[in-house]
C-alpha atoms as a PDB file:
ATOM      1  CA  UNK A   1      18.049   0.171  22.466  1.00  0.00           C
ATOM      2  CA  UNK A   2      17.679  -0.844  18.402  1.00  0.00           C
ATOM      3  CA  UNK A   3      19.756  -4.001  17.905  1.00  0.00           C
ATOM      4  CA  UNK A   4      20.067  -5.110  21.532  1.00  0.00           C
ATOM      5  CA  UNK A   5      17.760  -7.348  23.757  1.00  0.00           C
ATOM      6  CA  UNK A   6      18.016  -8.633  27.023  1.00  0.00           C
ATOM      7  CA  UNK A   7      18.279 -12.029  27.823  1.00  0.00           C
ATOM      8  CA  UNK A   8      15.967 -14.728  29.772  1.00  0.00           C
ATOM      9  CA  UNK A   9      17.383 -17.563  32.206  1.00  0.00           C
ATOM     10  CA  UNK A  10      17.466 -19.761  29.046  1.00  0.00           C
ATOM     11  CA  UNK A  11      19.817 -17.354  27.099  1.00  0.00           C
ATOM     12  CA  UNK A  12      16.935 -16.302  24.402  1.00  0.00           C
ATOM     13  CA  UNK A  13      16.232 -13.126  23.807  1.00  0.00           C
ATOM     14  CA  UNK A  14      13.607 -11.439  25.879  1.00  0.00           C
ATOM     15  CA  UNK A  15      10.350 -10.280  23.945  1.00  0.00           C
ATOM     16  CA  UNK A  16      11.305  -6.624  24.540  1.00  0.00           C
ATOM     17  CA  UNK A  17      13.783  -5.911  26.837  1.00  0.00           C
ATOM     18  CA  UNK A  18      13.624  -2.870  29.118  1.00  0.00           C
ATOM     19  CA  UNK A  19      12.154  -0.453  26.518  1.00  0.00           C
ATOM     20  CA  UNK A  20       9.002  -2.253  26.125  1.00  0.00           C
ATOM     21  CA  UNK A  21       6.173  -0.916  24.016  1.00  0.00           C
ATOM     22  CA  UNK A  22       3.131   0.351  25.027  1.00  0.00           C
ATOM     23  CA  UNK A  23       0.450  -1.564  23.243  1.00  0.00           C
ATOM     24  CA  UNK A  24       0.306  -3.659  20.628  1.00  0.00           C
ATOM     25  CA  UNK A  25       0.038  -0.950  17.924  1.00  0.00           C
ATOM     26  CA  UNK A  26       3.352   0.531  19.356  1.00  0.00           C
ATOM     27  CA  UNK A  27       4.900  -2.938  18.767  1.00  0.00           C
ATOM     28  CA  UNK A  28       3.514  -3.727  15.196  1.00  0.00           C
ATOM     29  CA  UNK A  29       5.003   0.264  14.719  1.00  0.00           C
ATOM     30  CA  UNK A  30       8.634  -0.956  15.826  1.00  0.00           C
ATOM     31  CA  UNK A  31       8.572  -3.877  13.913  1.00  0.00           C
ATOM     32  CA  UNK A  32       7.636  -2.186  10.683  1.00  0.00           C
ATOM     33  CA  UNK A  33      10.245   0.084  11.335  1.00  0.00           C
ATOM     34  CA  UNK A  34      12.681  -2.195  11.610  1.00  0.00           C
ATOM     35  CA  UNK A  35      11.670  -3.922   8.352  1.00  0.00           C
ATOM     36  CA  UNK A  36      11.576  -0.705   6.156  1.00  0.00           C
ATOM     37  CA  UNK A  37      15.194  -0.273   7.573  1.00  0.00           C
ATOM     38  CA  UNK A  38      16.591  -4.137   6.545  1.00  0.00           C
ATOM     39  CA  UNK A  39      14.315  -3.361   3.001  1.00  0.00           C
ATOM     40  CA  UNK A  40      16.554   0.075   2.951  1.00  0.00           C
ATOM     41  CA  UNK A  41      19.576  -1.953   3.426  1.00  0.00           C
ATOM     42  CA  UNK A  42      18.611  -5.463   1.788  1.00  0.00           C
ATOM     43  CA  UNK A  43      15.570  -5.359  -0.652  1.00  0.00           C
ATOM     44  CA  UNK A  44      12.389  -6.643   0.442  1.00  0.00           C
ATOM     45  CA  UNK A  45      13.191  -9.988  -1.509  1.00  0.00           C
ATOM     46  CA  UNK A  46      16.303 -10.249   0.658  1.00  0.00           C
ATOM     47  CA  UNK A  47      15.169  -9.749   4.171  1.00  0.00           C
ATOM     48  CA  UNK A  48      14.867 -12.370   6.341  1.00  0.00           C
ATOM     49  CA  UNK A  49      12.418 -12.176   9.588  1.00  0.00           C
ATOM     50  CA  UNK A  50      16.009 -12.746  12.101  1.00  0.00           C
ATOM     51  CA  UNK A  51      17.061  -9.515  10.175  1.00  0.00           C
ATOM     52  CA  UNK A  52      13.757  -7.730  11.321  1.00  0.00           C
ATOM     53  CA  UNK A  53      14.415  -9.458  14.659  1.00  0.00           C
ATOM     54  CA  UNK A  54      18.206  -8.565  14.786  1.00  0.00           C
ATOM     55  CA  UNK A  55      17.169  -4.908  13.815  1.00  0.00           C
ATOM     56  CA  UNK A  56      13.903  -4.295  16.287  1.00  0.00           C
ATOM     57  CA  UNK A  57      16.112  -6.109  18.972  1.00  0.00           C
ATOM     58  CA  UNK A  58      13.846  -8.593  19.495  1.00  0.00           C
ATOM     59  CA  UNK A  59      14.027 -12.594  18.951  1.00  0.00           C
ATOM     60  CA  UNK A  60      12.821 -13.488  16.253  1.00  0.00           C
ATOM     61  CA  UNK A  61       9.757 -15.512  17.519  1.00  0.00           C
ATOM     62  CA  UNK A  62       8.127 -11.889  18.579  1.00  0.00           C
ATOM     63  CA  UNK A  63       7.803 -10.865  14.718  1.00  0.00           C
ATOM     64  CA  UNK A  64       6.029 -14.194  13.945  1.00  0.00           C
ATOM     65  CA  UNK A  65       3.640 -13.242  16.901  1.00  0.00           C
ATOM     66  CA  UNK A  66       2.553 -10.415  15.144  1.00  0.00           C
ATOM     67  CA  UNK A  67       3.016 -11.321  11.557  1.00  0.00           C
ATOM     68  CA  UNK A  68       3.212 -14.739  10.868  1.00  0.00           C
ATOM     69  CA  UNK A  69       4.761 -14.955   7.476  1.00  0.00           C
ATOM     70  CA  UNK A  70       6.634 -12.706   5.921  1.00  0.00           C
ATOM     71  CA  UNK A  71       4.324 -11.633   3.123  1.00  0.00           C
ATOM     72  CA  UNK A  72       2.179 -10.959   6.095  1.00  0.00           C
ATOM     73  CA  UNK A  73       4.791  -8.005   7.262  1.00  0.00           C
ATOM     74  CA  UNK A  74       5.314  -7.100   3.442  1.00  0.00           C
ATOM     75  CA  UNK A  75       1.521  -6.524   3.085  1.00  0.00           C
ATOM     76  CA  UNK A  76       1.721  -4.485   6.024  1.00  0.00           C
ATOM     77  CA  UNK A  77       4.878  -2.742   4.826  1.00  0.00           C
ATOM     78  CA  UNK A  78       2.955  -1.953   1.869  1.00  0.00           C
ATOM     79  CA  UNK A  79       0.020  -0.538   3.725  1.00  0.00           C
ATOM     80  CA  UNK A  80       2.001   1.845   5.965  1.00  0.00           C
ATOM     81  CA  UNK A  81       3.267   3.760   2.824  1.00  0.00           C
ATOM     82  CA  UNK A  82       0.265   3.688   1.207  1.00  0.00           C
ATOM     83  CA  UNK A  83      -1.189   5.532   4.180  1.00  0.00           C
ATOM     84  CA  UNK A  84       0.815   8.916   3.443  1.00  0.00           C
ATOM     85  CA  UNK A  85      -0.691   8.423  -0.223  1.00  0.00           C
ATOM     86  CA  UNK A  86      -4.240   8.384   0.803  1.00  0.00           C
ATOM     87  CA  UNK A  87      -3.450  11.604   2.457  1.00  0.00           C
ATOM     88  CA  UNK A  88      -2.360  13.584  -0.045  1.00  0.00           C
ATOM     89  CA  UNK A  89      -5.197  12.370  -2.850  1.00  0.00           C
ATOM     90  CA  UNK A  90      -7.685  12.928  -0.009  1.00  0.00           C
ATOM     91  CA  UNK A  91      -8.822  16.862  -0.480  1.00  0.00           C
ATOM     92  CA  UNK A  92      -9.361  15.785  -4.202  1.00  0.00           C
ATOM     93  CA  UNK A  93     -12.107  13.513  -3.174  1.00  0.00           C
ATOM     94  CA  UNK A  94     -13.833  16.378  -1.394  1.00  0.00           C
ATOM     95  CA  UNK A  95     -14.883  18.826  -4.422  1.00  0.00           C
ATOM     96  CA  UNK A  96     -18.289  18.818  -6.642  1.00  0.00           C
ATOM     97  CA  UNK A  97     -16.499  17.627  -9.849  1.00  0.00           C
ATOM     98  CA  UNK A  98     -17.900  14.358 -11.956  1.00  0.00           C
ATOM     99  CA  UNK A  99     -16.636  11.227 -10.124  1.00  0.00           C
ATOM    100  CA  UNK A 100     -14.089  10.450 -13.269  1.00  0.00           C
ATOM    101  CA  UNK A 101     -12.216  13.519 -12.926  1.00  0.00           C
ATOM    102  CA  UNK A 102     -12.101  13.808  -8.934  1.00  0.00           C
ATOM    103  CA  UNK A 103     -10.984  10.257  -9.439  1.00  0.00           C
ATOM    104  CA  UNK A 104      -7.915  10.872 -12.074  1.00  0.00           C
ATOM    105  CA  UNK A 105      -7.532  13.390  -9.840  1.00  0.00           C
ATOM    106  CA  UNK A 106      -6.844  12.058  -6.767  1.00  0.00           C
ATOM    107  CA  UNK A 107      -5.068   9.287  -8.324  1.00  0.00           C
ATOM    108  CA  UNK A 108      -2.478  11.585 -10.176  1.00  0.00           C
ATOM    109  CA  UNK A 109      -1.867  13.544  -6.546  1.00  0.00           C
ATOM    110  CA  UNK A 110      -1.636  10.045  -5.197  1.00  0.00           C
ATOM    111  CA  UNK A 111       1.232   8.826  -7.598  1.00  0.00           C
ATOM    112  CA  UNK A 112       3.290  11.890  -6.792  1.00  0.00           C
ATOM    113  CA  UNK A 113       2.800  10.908  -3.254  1.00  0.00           C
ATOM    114  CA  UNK A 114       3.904   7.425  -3.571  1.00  0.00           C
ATOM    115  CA  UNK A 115       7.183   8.751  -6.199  1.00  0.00           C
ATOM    116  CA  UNK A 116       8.224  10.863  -3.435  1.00  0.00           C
ATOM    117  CA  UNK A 117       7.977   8.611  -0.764  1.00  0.00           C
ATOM    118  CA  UNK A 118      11.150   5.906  -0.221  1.00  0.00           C
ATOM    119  CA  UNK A 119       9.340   3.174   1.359  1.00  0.00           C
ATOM    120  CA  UNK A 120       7.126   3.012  -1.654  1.00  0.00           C
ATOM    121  CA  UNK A 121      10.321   2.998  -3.887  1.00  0.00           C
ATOM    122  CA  UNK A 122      11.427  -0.011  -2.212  1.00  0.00           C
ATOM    123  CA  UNK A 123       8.040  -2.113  -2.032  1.00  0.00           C
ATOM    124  CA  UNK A 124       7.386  -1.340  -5.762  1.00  0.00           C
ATOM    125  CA  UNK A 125      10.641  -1.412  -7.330  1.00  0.00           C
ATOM    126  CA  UNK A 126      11.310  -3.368 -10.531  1.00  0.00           C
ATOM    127  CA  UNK A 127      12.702  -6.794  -8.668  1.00  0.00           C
ATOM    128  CA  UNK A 128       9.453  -6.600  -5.388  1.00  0.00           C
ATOM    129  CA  UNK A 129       7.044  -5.046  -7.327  1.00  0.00           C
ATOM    130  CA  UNK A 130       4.750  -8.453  -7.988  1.00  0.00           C
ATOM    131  CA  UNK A 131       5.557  -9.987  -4.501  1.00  0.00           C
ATOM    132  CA  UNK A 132       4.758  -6.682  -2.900  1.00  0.00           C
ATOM    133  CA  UNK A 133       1.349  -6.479  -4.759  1.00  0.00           C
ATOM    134  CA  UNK A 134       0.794 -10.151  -4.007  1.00  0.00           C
ATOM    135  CA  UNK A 135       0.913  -9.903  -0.913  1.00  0.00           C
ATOM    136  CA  UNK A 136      -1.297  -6.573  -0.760  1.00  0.00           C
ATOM    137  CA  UNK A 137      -3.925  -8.632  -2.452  1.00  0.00           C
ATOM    138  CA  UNK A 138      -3.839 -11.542  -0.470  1.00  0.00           C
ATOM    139  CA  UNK A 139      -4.385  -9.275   2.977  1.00  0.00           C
ATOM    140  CA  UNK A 140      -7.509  -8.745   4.394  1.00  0.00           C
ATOM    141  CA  UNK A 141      -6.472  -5.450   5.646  1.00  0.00           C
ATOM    142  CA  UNK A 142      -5.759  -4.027   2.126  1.00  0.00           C
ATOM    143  CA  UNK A 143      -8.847  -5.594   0.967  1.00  0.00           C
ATOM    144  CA  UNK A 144     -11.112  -3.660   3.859  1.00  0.00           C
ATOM    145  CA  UNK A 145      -8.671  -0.344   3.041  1.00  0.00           C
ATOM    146  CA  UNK A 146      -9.288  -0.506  -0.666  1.00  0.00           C
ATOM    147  CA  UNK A 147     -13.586  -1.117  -0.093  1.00  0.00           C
ATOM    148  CA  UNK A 148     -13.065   1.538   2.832  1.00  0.00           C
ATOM    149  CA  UNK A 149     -11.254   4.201   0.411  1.00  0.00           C
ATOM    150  CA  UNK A 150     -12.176   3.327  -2.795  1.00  0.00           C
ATOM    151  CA  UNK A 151     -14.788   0.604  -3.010  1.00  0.00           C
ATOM    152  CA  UNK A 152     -17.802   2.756  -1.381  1.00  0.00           C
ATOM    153  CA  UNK A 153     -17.263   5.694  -3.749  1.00  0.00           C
ATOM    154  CA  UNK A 154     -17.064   3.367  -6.663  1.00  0.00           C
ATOM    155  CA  UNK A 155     -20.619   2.392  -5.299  1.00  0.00           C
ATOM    156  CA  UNK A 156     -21.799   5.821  -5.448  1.00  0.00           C
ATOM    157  CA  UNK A 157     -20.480   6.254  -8.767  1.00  0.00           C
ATOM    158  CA  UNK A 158     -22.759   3.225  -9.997  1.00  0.00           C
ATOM    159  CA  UNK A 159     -25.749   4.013  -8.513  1.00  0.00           C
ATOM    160  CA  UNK A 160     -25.131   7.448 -10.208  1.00  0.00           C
ATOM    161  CA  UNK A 161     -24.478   6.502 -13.409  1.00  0.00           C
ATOM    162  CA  UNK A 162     -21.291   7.580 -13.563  1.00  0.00           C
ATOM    163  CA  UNK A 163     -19.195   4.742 -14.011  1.00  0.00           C
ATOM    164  CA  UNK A 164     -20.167   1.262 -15.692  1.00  0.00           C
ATOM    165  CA  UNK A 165     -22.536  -1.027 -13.964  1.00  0.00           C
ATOM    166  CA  UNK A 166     -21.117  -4.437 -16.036  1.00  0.00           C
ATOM    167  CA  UNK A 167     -18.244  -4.583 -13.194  1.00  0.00           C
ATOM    168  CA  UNK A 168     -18.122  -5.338  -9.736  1.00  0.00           C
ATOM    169  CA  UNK A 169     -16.532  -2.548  -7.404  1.00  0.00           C
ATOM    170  CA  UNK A 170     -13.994  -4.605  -5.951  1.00  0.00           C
ATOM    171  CA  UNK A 171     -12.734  -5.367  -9.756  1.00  0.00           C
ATOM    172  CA  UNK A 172     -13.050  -2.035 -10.602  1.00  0.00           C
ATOM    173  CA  UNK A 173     -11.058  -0.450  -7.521  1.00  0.00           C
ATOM    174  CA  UNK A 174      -8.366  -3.191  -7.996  1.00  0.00           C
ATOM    175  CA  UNK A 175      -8.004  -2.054 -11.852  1.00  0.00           C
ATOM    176  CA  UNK A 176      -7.396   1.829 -10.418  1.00  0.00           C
ATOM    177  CA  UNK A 177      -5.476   0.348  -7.898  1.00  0.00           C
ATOM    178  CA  UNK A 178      -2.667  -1.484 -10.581  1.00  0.00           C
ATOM    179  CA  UNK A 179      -2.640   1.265 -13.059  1.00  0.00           C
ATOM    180  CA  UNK A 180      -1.552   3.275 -10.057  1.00  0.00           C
ATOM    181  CA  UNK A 181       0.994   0.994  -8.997  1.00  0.00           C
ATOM    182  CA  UNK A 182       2.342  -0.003 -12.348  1.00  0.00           C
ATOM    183  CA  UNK A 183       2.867   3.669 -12.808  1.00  0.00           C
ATOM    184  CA  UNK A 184       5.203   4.013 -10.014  1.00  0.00           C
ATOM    185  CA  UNK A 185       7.151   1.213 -11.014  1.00  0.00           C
ATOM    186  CA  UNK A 186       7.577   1.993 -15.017  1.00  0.00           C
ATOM    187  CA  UNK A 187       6.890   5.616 -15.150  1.00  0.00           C
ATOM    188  CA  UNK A 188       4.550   7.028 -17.861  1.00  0.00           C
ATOM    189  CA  UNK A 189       6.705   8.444 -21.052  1.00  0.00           C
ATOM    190  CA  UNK A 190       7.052  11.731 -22.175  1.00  0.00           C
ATOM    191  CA  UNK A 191       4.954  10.741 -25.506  1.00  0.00           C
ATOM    192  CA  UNK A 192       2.027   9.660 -24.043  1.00  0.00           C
ATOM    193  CA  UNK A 193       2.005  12.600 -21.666  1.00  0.00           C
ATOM    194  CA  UNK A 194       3.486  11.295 -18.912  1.00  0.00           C
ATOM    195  CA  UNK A 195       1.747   9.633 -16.205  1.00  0.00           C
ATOM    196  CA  UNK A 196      -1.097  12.399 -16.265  1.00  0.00           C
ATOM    197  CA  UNK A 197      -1.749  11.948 -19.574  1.00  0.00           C
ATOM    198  CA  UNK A 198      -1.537   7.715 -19.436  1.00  0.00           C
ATOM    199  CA  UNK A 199      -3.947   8.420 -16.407  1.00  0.00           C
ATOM    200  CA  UNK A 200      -6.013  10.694 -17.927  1.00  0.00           C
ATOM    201  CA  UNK A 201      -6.539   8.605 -20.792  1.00  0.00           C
ATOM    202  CA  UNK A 202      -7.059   5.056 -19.295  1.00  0.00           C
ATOM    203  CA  UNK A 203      -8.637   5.564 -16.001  1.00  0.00           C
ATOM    204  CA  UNK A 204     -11.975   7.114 -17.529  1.00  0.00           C
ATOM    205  CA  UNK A 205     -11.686   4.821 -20.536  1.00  0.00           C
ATOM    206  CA  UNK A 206     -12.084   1.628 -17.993  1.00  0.00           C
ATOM    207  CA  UNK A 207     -14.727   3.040 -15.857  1.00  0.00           C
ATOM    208  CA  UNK A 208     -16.975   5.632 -17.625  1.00  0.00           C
ATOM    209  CA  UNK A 209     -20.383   4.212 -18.710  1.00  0.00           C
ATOM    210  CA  UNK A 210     -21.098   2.594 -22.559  1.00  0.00           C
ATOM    211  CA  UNK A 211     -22.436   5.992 -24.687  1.00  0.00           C
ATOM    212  CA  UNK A 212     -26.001   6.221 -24.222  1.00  0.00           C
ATOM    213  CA  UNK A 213     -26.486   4.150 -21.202  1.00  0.00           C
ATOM    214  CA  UNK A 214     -28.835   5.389 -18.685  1.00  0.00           C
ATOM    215  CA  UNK A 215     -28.597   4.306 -15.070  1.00  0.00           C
END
């Protein structure tokens, strides 16, 4: 049961209790769930790993044993919700349409994703926003996500000629990646269009080839 654990001859909590998971990808699931619940409750700044612990019903040495600092479990905070946004921008990718538009695209799908979704609120609001993309940048994990998702179409794109060769890909995917994320945490105005329209007009503006060039 959430926010109970047995206990061992020495009085610590038990790693699981009775309702133990079934693999470790069941366990890093709990544990995630847990901290989305304390960020609900807390703020990701606030949370402390015993409030993970207290919440998954664990002690709080089993969270380090799967993420050993918490930036570690913020990063993969982060990554769960961005999950449901690669989802939705997904079927944008798979149409005929220059690279620059299925890209603004998919990343204007994508934001309404990541508006809609409360997780996302809470990793990128005003006060976490920096930590939470901090710590997305220093994981591995987002790195290989972001060359997986983003970072071999960019490489299409170049060999193409459809975006400019002067950058490498990951720069370039990181750029589409903070415009994205800055967006969800300061909403475009009304003025400039909106987030479309501050999309529409910086995205292809960063990436599109210099006039003339020929790839």
């Amino acid at each position: 049961m959430t926010g109970t654990s047995q206990r061992t001859s020495s009085g610590r909590a038990a790693p699981w209790g009775a309702d133990a998971p079934v693999g470790e990808e069941q366990a890093r699931e709990r544990l995630l769930a847990a901290a989305e619940a304390c960020y609900a409750e807390r703020g990701p700044a606030r949370t402390r790993m015993s409030d993970i612990a207290q919440k998954a019903g664990v002690h709080r040495r089993t969270v380090y044993d799967y993420f050993p600092t918490k930036d570690a479990l913020l990063a993969a905070s982060f990554l769960r919700a961005v999950k449901a946004v690669l989802d939705a921008a997904e079927a944008h990718w798979a149409t005929d349409e220059p690279f620059l538009d299925r890209l603004v695209n998919a990343t204007v799908v994508g934001l309404a994703a990541a508006r809609s979704s409360p997780a996302m609120a809470l990793l990128v609001g005003t006060e976490d926003f920096g930590r939470t993309l901090r710590a997305a940048e220093a994981s591995e994990v987002w790195g290989r996500r972001l060359a997986e998702v983003l970072g071999r179409r960019l490489e299409v794109a170049v060999a193409s000629g459809e975006v400019r060769q002067d950058l490498t890909v990951d720069t370039m995917a990181r750029w589409v990646t903070r415009i994205g994320f800055s967006l969800i945490a300061e909403p475009g105005r009304a003025e400039d269009g909106g987030d479309e329209g501050l999309i529409r007009a910086f995205l292809p503006a960063c990436l599109a080839p210099p006039a003339g060039s020929v790839s």
